[in-house]
Protein backbone atom coordinates (compact mmCIF):
# COMPACT_ATOMS: atom_id res chain seq x y z
CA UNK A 1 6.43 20.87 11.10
CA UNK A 2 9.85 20.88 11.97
CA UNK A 3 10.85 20.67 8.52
CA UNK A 4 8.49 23.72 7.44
CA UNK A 5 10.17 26.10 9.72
CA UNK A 6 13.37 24.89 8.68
CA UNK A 7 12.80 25.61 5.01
CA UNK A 8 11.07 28.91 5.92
CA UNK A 9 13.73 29.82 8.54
CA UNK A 10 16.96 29.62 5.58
CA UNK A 11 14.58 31.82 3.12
CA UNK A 12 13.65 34.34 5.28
CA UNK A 13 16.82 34.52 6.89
CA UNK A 14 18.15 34.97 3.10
CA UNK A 15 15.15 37.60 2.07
CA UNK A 16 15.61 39.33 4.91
CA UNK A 17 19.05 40.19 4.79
CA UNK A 18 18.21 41.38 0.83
CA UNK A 19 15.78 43.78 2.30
CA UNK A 20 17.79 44.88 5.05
CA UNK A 21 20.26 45.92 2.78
CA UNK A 22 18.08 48.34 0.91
CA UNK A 23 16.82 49.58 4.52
CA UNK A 24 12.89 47.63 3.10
CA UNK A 25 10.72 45.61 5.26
CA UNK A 26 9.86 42.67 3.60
CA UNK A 27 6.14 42.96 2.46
CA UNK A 28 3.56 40.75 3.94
CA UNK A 29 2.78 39.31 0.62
CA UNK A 30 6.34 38.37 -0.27
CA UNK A 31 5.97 36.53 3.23
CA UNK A 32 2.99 34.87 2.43
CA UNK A 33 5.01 33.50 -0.65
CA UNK A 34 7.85 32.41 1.50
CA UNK A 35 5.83 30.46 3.62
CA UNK A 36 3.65 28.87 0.77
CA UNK A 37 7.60 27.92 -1.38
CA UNK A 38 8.38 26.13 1.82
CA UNK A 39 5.69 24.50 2.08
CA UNK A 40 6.22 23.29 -1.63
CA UNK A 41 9.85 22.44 -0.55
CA UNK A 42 8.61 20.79 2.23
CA UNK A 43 6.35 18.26 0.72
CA UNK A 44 8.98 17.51 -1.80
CA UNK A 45 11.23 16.67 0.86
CA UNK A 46 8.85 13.88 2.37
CA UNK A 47 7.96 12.47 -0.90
CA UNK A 48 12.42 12.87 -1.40
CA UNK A 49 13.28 11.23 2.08
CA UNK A 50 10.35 8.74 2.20
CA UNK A 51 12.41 5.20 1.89
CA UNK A 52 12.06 2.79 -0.64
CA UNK A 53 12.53 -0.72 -0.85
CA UNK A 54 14.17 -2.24 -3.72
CA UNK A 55 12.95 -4.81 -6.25
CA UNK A 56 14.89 -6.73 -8.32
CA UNK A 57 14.64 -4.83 -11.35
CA UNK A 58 16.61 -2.08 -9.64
CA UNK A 59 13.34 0.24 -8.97
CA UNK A 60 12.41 1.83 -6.09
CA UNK A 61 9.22 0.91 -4.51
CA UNK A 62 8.18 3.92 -1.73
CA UNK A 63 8.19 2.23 1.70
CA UNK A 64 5.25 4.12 2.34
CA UNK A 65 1.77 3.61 0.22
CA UNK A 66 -1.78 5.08 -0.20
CA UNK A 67 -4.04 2.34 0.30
CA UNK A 68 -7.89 2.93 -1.18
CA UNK A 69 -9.19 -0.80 -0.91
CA UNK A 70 -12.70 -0.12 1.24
CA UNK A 71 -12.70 4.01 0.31
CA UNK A 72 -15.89 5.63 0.17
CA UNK A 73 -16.91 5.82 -3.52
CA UNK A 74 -16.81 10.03 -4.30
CA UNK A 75 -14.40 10.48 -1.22
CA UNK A 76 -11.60 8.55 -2.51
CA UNK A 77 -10.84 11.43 -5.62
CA UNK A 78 -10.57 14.22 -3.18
CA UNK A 79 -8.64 11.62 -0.89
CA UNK A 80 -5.97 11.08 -3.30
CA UNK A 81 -5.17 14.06 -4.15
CA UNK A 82 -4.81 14.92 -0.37
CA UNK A 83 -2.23 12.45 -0.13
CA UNK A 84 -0.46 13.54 -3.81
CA UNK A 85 -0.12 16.65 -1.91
CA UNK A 86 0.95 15.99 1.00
CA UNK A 87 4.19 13.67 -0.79
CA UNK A 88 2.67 10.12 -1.10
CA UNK A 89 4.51 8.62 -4.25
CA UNK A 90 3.17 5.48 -4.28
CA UNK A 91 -0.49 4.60 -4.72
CA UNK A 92 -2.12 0.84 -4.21
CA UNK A 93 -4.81 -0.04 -6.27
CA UNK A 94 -6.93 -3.18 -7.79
CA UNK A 95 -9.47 -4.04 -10.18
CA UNK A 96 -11.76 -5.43 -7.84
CA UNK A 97 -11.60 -1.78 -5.40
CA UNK A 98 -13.66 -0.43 -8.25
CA UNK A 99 -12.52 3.21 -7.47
CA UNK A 100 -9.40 2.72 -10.71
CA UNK A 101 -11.25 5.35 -12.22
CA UNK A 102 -11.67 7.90 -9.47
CA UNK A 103 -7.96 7.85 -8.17
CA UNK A 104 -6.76 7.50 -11.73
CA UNK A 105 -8.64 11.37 -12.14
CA UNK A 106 -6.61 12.39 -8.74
CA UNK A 107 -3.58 11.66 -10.46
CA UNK A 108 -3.87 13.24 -13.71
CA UNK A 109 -5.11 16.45 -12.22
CA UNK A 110 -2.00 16.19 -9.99
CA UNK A 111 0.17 15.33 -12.91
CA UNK A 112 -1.01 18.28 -15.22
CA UNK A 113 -1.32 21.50 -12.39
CA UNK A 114 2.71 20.17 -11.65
CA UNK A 115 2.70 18.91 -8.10
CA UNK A 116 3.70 15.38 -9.42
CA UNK A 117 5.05 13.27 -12.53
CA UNK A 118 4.58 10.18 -14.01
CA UNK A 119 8.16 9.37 -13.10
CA UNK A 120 8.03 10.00 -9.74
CA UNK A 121 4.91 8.07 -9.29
CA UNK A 122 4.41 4.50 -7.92
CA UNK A 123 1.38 2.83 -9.53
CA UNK A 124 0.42 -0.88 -8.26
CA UNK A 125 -2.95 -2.85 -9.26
CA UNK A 126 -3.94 -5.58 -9.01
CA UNK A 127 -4.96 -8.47 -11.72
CA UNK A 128 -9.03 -9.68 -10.51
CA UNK A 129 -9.93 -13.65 -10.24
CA UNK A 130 -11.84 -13.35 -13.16
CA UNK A 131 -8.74 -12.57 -15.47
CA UNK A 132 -6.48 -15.28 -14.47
CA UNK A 133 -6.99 -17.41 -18.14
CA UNK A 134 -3.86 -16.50 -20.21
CA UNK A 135 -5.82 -15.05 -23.11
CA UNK A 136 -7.94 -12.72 -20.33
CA UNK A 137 -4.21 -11.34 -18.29
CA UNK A 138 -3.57 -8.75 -21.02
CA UNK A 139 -7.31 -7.50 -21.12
CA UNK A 140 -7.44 -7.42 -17.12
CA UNK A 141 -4.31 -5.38 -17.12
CA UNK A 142 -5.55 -2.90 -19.62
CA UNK A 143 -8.92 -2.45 -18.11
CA UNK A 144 -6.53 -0.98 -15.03
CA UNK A 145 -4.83 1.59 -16.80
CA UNK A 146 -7.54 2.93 -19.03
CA UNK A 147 -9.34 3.61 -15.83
CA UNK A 148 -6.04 4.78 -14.25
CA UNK A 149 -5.28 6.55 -16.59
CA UNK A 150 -1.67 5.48 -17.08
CA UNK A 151 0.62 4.14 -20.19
CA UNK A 152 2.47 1.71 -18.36
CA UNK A 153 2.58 0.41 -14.62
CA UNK A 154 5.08 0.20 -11.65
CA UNK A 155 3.98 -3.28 -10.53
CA UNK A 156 1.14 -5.34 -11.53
CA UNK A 157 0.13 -8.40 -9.00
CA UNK A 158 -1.77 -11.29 -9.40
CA UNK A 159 -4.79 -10.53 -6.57
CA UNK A 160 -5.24 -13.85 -5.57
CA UNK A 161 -4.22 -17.32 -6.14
CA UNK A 162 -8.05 -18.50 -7.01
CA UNK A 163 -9.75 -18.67 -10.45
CA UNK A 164 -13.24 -16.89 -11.19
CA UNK A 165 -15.19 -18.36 -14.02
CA UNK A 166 -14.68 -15.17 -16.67
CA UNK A 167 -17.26 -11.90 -15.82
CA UNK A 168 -17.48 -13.53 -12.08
CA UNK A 169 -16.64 -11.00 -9.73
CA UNK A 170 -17.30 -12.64 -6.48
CA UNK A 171 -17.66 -16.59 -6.21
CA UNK A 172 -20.93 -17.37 -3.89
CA UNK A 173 -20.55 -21.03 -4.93
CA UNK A 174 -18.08 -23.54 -6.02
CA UNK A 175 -19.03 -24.10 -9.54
CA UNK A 176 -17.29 -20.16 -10.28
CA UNK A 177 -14.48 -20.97 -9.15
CA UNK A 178 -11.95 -22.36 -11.69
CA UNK A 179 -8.56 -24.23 -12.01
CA UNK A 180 -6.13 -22.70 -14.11
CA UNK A 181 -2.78 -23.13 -13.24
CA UNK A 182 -0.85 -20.02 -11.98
CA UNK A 183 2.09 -21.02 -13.79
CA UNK A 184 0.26 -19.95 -16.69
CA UNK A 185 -1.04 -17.11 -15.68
CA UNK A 186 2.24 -16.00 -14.38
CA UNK A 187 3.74 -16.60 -17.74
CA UNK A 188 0.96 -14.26 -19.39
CA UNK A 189 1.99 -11.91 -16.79
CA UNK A 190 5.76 -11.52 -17.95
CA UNK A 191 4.53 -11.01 -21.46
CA UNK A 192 3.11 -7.69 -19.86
CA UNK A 193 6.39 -6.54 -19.02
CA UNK A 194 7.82 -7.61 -22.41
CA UNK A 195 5.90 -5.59 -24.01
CA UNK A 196 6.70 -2.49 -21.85
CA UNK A 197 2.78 -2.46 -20.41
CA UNK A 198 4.10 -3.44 -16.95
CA UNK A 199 7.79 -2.93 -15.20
CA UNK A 200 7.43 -5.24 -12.54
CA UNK A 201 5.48 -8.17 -11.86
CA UNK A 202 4.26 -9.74 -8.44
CA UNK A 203 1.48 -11.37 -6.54
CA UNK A 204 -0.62 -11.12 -3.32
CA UNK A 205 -2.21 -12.90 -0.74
CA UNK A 206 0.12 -16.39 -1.48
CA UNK A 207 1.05 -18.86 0.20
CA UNK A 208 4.95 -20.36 0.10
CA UNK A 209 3.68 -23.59 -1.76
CA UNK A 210 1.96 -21.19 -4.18
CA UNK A 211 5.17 -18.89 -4.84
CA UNK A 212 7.18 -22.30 -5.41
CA UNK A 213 4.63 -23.19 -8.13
CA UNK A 214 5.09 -19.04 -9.95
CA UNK A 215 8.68 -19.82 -8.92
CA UNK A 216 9.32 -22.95 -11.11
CA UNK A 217 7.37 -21.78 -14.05
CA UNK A 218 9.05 -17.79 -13.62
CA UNK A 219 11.83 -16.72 -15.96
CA UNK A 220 11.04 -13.44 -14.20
CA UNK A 221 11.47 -12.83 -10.65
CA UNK A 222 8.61 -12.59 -8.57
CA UNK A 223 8.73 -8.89 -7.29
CA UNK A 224 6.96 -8.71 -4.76
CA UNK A 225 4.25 -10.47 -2.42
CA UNK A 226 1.61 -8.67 -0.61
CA UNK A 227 -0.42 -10.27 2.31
CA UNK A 228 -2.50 -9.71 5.39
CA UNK A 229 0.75 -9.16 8.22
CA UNK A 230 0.09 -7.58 11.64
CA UNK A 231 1.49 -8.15 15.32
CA UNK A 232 -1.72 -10.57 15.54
CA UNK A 233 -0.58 -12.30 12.15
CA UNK A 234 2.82 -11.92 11.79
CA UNK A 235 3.52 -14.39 9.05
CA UNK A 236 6.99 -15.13 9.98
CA UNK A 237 7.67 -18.25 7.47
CA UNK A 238 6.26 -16.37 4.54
CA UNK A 239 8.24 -13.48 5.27
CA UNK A 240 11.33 -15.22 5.72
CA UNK A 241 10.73 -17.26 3.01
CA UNK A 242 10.33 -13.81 0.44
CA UNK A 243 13.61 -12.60 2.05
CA UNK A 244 15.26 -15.57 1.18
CA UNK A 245 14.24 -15.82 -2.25
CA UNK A 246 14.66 -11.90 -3.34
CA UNK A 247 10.73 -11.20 -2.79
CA UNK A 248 9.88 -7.71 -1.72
CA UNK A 249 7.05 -7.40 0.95
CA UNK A 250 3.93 -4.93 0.89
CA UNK A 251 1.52 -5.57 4.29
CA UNK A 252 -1.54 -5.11 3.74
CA UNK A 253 -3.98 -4.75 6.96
CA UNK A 254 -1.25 -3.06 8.82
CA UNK A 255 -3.06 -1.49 11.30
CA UNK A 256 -5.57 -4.59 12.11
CA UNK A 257 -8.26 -3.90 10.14
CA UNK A 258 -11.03 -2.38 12.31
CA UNK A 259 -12.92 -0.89 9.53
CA UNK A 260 -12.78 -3.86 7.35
CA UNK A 261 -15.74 -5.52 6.14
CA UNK A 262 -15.10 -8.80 7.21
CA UNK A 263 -14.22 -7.62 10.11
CA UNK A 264 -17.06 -9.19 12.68
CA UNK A 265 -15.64 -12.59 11.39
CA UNK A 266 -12.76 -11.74 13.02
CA UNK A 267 -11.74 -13.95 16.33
CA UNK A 268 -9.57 -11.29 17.99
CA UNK A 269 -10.61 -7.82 19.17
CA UNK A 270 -9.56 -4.71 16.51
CA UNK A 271 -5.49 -4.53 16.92
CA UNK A 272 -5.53 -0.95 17.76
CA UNK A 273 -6.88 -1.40 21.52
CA UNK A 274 -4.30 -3.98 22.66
CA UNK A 275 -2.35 -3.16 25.89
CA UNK A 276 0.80 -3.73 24.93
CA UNK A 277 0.56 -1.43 21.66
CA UNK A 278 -0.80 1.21 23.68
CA UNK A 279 1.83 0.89 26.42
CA UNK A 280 4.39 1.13 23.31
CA UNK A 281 2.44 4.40 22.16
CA UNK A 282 2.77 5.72 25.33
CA UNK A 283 6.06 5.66 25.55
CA UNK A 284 6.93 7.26 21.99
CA UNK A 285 4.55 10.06 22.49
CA UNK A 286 2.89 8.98 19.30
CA UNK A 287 -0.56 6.85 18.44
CA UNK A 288 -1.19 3.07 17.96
CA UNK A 289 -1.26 3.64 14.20
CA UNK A 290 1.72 5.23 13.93
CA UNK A 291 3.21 2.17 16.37
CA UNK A 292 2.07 -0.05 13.95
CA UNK A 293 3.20 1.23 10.92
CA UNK A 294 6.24 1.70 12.24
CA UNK A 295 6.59 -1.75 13.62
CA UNK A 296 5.70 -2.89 9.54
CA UNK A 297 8.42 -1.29 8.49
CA UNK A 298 10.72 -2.35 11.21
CA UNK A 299 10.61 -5.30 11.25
CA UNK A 300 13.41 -7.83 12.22
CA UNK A 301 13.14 -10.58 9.69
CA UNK A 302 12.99 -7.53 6.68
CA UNK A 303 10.88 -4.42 6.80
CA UNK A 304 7.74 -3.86 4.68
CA UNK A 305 6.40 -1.81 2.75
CA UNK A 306 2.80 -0.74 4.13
CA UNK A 307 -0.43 1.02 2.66
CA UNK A 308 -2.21 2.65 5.28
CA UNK A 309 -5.47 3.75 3.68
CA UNK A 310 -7.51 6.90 5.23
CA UNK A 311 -10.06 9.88 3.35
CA UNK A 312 -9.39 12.42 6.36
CA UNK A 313 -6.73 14.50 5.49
CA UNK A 314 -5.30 14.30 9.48
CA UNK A 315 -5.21 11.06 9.14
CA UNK A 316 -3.71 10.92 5.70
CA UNK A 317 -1.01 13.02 6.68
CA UNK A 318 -0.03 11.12 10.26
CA UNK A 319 0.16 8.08 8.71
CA UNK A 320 2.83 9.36 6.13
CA UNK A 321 4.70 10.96 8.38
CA UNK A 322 4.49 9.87 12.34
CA UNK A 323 6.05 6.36 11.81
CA UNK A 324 9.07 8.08 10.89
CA UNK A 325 9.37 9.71 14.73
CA UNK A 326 9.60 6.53 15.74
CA UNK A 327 12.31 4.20 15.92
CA UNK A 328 11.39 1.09 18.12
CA UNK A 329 14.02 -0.71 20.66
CA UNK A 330 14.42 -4.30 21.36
CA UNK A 331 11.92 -4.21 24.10
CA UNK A 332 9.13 -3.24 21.92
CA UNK A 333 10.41 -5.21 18.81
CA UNK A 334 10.19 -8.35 21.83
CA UNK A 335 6.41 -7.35 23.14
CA UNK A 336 5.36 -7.35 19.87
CA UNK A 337 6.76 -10.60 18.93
CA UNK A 338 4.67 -11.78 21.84
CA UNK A 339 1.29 -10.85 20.02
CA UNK A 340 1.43 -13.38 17.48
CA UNK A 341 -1.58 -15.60 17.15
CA UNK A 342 -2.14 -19.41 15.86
CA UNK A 343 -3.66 -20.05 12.66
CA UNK A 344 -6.39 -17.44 11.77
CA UNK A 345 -6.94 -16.31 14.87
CA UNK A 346 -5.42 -12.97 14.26
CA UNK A 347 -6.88 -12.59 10.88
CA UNK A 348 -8.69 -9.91 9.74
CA UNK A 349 -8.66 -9.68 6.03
CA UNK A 350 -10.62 -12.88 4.57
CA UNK A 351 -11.13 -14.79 7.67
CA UNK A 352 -14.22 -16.84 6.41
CA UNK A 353 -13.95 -16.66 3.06
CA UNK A 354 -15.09 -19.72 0.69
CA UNK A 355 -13.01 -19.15 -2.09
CA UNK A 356 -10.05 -19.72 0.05
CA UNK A 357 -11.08 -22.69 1.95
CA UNK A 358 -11.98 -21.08 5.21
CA UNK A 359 -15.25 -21.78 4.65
CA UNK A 360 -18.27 -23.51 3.42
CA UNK A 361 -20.12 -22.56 -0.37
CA UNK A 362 -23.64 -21.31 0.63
CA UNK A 363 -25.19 -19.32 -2.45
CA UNK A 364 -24.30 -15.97 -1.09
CA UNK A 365 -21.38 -13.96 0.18
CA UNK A 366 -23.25 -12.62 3.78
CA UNK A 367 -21.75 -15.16 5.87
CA UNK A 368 -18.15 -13.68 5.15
CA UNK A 369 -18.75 -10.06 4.27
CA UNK A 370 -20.45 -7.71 6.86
């Protein structure tokens, strides 16, 4: 808001001294315009100031991303393009969300009525289970950006360290689950960005011994790792580890997860209602998402990236911009260092699930998904 009467102040201040000068008032439809440019201007100013993190390619990942995993199939098109408008710049997607082709539409609409370019876009996806053979990478990838809608991408990651027989989209028992090595994988992955299909390559949801075994097959750095990393499962190893070895970080479940549909697996209570992040909300005027977000990109070992993911356009525009009103002292950073619980127990993403070894094969997938 600030920044909207700033903008509008320095034009009408300028206008106004044009029409004073020919003894006019300015009209109230010239005003309307004024306060509809600044609004442009300011938009382009959050999507300008927004920070970025760096890769090691030398592009610019924004700090701050739409999320859309869980998004209400028909909501999520009108969603994104809420956020488009409101400056987001960086959009997180996978094959597996299903809703490629809906967010993909958002952004060509934005692209062609001119509040956006391709340029000045961040597209990530996400490479499914079932793709993971060598001879399947370049077909999962493509898949993604017909129904995206895009020539090339900013970052393509490899969803999960875990196999899927081929056309398996969810493993309910062991016998879809396959081994093929991730070195492999990883190598069909580079040949995406040989081929100019793909400018950065990554992966999500691993595990340090699982990066060491991309890491000594890679003759392309691993860009970026994104995983489950909250004050409840702060992940401190893993993200030290990725700061030591170049690897950019994008948390995913910033917020806790409330709304996710594993969610009633979940040993601790939603992440939002804890005392001690309300007490820090409290005291910055602000909300607990906007604490949390905040504290993601924060940080002390290295700030993340994070990818809040909303379809109400309040919502869509706090989380973009209220983490930035907030800059958190060493007695917060200390509380919430405090939070940090053993093993799964402050898991919320995946807490049960078989494919991962947190549970037991049964036939179906109701014992892990609500």
């Amino acid at each position: 808001n600030f920044l909207f009467f700033a903008v509008e102040s320095v034009i009408s201040a300028q206008l106004r001294s044009v029409y004073s000068s020919t003894n006019c008032n300015m009209p109230k439809t010239f005003r309307s315009c004024v306060q509809w440019f600044a609004s442009m201007c300011m938009l382009s100013a959050r999507a300008l100031v927004t920070p970025t993190i760096t890769l090691p390619s030398g592009d610019q990942m924004p700090q701050i991303g739409f999320g859309t995993w869980l998004a209400p199939r028909g909501r999520i098109y009108e969603s994104t393009k809420v956020a488009l408008d409101l400056g987001y710049r960086h959009i997180d997607e996978a094959w597996c969300y299903q809703n490629e082709a809906e967010v993909g539409k958002a952004c060509a609409e934005k692209i062609r009525d001119g509040t956006i370019t391709r340029d000045a876009l961040w597209m990530t996806t996400k490479l499914w289970n079932n793709f993971h053979r060598p001879e399947l990478v370049r077909e999962g990838c493509l898949d993604s950006m017909t129904k995206l809608g895009v020539d090339y991408l900013d970052l393509f990651l490899i969803h999960f360290p875990v196999s899927f027989v081929p056309g398996c989209t969810e493993a309910s028992s062991a016998d879809q689950v396959e081994n093929v090595l991730l070195a492999d994988t990883w190598k069909a992955m580079e040949s995406l960005v040989q081929e100019g299909l793909v400018r950065n390559i990554g992966v999500s949801n691993f595990e340090i011994p699982e990066l060491e075994e991309v890491k000594a097959a890679a003759t392309m750095p691993i860009s970026c790792n994104q995983f489950e990393t909250h004050p409840y499962y702060q992940r401190n190893d893993l993200l030290a580890y990725c700061k030591e070895n170049g690897i950019a970080v994008t948390a995913h479940t910033s917020m806790g997860g409330a709304a996710n549909i594993m969610a009633k697996f979940a040993a601790s209570p939603p992440l939002k209602e804890d005392e001690a992040v309300l007490r820090v909300a409290e005291k910055h005027g602000t909300t607990p998402h906007a604490v949390l977000l905040a504290w993601g990109m924060q940080r002390p070992v290295m700030g993340t990236a994070v990818i809040p993911k909303s379809v109400t356009p309040d919502r869509i525009r706090a989380n973009l911009n209220d983490p930035f009103s907030i800059t958190l002292d060493h007695d917060d950073l200390q509380l919430f260092a405090m939070l940090d619980k053993p093993g799964l127990e402050g898991c919320f993403c995946h807490p049960k699930t078989p494919w991962l070894g947190r549970s037991e094969f049964t036939g179906s997938t109701e014992h892990y998904y609500a």
